[in-house]
C-alpha atoms as a PDB file:
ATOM      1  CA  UNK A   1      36.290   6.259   4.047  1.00  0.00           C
ATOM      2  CA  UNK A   2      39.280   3.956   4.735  1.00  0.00           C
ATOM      3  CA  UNK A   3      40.130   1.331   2.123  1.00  0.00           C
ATOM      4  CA  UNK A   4      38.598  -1.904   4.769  1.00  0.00           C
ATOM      5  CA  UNK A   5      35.412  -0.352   5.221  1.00  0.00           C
ATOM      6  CA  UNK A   6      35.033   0.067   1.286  1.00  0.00           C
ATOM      7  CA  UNK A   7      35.728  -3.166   0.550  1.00  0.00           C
ATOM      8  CA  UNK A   8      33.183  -4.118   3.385  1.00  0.00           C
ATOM      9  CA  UNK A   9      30.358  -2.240   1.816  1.00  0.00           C
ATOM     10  CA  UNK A  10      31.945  -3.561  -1.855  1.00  0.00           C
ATOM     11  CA  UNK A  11      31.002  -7.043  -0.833  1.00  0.00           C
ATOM     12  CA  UNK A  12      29.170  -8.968  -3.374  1.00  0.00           C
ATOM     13  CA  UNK A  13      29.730  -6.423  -6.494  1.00  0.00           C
ATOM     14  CA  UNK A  14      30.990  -8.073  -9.587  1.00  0.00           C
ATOM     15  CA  UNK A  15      34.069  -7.376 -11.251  1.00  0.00           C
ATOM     16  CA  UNK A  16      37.079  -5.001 -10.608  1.00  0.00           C
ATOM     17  CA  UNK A  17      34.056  -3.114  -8.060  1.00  0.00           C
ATOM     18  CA  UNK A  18      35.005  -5.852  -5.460  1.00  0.00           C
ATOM     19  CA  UNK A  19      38.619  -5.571  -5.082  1.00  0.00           C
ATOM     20  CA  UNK A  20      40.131  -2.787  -7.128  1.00  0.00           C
ATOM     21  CA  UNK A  21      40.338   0.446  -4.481  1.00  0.00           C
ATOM     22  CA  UNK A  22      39.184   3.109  -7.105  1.00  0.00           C
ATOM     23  CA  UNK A  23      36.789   1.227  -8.844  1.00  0.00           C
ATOM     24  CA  UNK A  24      35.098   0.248  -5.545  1.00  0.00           C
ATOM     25  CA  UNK A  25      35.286   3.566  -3.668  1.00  0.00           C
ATOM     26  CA  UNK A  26      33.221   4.629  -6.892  1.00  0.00           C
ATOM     27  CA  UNK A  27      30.460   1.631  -6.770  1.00  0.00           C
ATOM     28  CA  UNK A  28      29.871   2.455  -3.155  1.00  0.00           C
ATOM     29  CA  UNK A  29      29.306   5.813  -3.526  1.00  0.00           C
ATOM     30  CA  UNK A  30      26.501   5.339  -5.972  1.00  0.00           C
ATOM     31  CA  UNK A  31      25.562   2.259  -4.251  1.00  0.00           C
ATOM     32  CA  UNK A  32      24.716   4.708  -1.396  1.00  0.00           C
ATOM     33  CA  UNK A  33      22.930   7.482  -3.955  1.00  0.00           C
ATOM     34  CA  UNK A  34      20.990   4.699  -5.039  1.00  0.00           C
ATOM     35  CA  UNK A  35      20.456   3.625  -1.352  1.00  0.00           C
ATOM     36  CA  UNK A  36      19.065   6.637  -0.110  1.00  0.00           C
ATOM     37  CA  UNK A  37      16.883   7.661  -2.727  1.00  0.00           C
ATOM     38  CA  UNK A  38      15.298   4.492  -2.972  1.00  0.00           C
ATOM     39  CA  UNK A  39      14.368   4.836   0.632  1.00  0.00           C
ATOM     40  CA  UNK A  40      12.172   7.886  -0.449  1.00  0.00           C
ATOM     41  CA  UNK A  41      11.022   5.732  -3.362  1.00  0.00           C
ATOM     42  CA  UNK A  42       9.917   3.487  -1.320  1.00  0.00           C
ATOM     43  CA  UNK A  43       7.405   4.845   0.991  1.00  0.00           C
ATOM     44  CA  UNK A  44       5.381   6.211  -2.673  1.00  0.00           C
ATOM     45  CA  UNK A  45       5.735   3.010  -4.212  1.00  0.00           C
ATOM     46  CA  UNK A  46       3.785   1.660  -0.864  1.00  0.00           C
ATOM     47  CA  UNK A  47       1.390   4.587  -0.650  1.00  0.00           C
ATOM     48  CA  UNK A  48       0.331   3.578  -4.365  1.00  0.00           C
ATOM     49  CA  UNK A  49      -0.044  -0.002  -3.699  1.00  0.00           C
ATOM     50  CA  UNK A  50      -2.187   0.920  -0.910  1.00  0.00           C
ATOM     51  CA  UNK A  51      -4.668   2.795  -2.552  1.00  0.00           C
ATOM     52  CA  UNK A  52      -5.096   0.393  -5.458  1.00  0.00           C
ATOM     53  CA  UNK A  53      -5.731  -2.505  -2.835  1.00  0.00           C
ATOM     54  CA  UNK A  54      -8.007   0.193  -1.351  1.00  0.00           C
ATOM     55  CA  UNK A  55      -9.640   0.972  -4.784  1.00  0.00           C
ATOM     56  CA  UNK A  56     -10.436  -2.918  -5.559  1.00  0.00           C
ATOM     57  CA  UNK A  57     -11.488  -3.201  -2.197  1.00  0.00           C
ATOM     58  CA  UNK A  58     -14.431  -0.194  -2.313  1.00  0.00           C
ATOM     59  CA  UNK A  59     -15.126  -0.930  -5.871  1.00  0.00           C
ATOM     60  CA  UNK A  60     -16.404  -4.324  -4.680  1.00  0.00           C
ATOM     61  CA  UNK A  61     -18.822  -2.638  -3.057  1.00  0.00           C
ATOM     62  CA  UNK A  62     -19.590   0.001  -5.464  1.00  0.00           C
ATOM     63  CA  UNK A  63     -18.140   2.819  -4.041  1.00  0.00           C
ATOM     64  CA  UNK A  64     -15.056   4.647  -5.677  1.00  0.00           C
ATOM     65  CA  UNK A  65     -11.815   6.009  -3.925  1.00  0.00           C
ATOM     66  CA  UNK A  66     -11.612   9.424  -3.974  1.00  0.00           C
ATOM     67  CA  UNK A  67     -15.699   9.004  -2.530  1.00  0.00           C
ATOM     68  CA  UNK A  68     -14.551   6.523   0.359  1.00  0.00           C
ATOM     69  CA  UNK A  69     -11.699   9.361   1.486  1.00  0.00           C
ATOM     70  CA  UNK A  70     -13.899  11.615   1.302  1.00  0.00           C
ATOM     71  CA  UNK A  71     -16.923   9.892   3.571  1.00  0.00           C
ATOM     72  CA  UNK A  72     -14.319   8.450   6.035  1.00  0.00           C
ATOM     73  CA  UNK A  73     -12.722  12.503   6.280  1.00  0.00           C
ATOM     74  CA  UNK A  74     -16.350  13.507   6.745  1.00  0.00           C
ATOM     75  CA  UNK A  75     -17.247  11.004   8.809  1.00  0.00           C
ATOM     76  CA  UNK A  76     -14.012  11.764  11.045  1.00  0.00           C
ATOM     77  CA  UNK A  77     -13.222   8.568  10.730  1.00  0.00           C
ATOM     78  CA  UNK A  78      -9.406   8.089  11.375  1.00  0.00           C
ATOM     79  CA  UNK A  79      -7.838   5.331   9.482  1.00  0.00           C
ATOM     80  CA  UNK A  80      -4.952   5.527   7.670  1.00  0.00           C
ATOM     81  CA  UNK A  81      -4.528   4.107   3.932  1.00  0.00           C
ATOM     82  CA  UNK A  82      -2.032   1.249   5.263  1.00  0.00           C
ATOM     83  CA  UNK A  83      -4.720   0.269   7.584  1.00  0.00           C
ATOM     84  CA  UNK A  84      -6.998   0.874   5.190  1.00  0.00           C
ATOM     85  CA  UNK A  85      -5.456  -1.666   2.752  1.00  0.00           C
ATOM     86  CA  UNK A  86      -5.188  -4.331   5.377  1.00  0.00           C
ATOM     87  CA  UNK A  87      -8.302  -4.676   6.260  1.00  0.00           C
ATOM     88  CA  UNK A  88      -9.749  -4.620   2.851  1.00  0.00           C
ATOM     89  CA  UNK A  89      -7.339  -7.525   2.159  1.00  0.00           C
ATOM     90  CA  UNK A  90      -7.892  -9.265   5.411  1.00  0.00           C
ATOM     91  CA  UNK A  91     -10.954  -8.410   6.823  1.00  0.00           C
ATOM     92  CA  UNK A  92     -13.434  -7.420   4.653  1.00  0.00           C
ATOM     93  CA  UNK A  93     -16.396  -7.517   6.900  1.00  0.00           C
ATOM     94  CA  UNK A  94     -14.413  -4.878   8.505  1.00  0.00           C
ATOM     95  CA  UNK A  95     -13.839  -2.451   4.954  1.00  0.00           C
ATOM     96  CA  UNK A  96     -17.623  -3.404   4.304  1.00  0.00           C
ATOM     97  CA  UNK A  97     -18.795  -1.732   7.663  1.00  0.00           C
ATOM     98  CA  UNK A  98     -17.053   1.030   6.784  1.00  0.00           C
ATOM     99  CA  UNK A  99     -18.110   1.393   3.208  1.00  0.00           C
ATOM    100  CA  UNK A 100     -21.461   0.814   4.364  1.00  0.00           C
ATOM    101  CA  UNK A 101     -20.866   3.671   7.484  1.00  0.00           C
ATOM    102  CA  UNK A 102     -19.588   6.264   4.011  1.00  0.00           C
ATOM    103  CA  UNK A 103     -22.448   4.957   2.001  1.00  0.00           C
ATOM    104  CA  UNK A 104     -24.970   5.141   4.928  1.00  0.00           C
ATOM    105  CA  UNK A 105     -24.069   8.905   5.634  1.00  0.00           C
ATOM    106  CA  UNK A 106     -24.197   9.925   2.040  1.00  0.00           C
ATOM    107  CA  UNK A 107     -27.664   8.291   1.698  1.00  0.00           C
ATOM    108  CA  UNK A 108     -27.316   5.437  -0.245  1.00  0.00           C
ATOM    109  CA  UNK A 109     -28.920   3.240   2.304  1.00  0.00           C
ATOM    110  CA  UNK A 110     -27.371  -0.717   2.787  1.00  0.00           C
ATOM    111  CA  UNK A 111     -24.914  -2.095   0.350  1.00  0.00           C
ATOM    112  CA  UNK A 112     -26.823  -3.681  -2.527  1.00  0.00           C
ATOM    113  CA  UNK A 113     -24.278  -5.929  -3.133  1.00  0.00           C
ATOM    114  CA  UNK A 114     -24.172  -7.462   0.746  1.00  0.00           C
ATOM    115  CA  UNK A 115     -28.476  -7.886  -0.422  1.00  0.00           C
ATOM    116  CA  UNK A 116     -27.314  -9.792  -3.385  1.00  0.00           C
ATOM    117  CA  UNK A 117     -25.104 -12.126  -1.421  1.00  0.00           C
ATOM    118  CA  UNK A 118     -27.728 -13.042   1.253  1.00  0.00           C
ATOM    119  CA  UNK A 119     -30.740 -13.420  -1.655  1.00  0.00           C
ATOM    120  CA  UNK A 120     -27.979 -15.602  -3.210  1.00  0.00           C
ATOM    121  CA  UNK A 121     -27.166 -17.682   0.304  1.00  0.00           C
ATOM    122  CA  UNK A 122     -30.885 -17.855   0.636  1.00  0.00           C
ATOM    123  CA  UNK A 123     -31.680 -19.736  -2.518  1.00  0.00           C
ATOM    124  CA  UNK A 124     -28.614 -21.833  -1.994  1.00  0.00           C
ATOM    125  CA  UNK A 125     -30.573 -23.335   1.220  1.00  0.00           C
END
């Protein structure tokens, strides 16, 4: 690489990184290891945070994981874990329908949790 586009991509390092020639071609070269494996990093770092907000959300409803993956594939039910995630952060009358659709086909019958809530809501009134 020539010496300004090193000192381009050197912007912001501390030290002798920033505006020594040698040191800097050196920083940016790992700079750009690091760069490029923490893009694969990435993407399993996000496929693990999905399933865990996808574990907390099932568990809420008394259904594990691995068995919600495994009623949605059965179910043919397309939705990826991302989506997944999402709704059972922002929609969760959304994830509960769903639950309820895995829970429904693997005969468990309604969610007894959703039973609790309304029996609760009921006395409230």
């Amino acid at each position: 690489m020539h010496r300004d586009k090193i000192f381009k991509l050197a912007k912001g390092f501390r030290g002798r990184a920033k505006n020594c020639i040698r040191v800097a071609r050196e920083r940016v070269e790992k700079s750009l290891q690091y760069a490029f494996r923490d893009r694969k990093a990435k993407k399993r770092e996000m496929r693990s945070l999905w399933i865990t907000r996808i574990t907390a959300g099932s568990r809420q409803y008394g259904v594990k994981y691995s068995q919600l993956m495994h009623g949605l594939k059965q179910e043919n039910i397309q939705v990826n874990r991302k989506m997944l995630s999402e709704l059972a952060m922002n929609e969760p009358y959304s994830f509960k329908a769903l639950v309820d659709q895995v829970r429904f086909m693997r005969g468990g019958g309604s969610s007894s949790s959703g039973s609790a809530q309304a029996a609760a809501a009921a006395a409230a009134n």
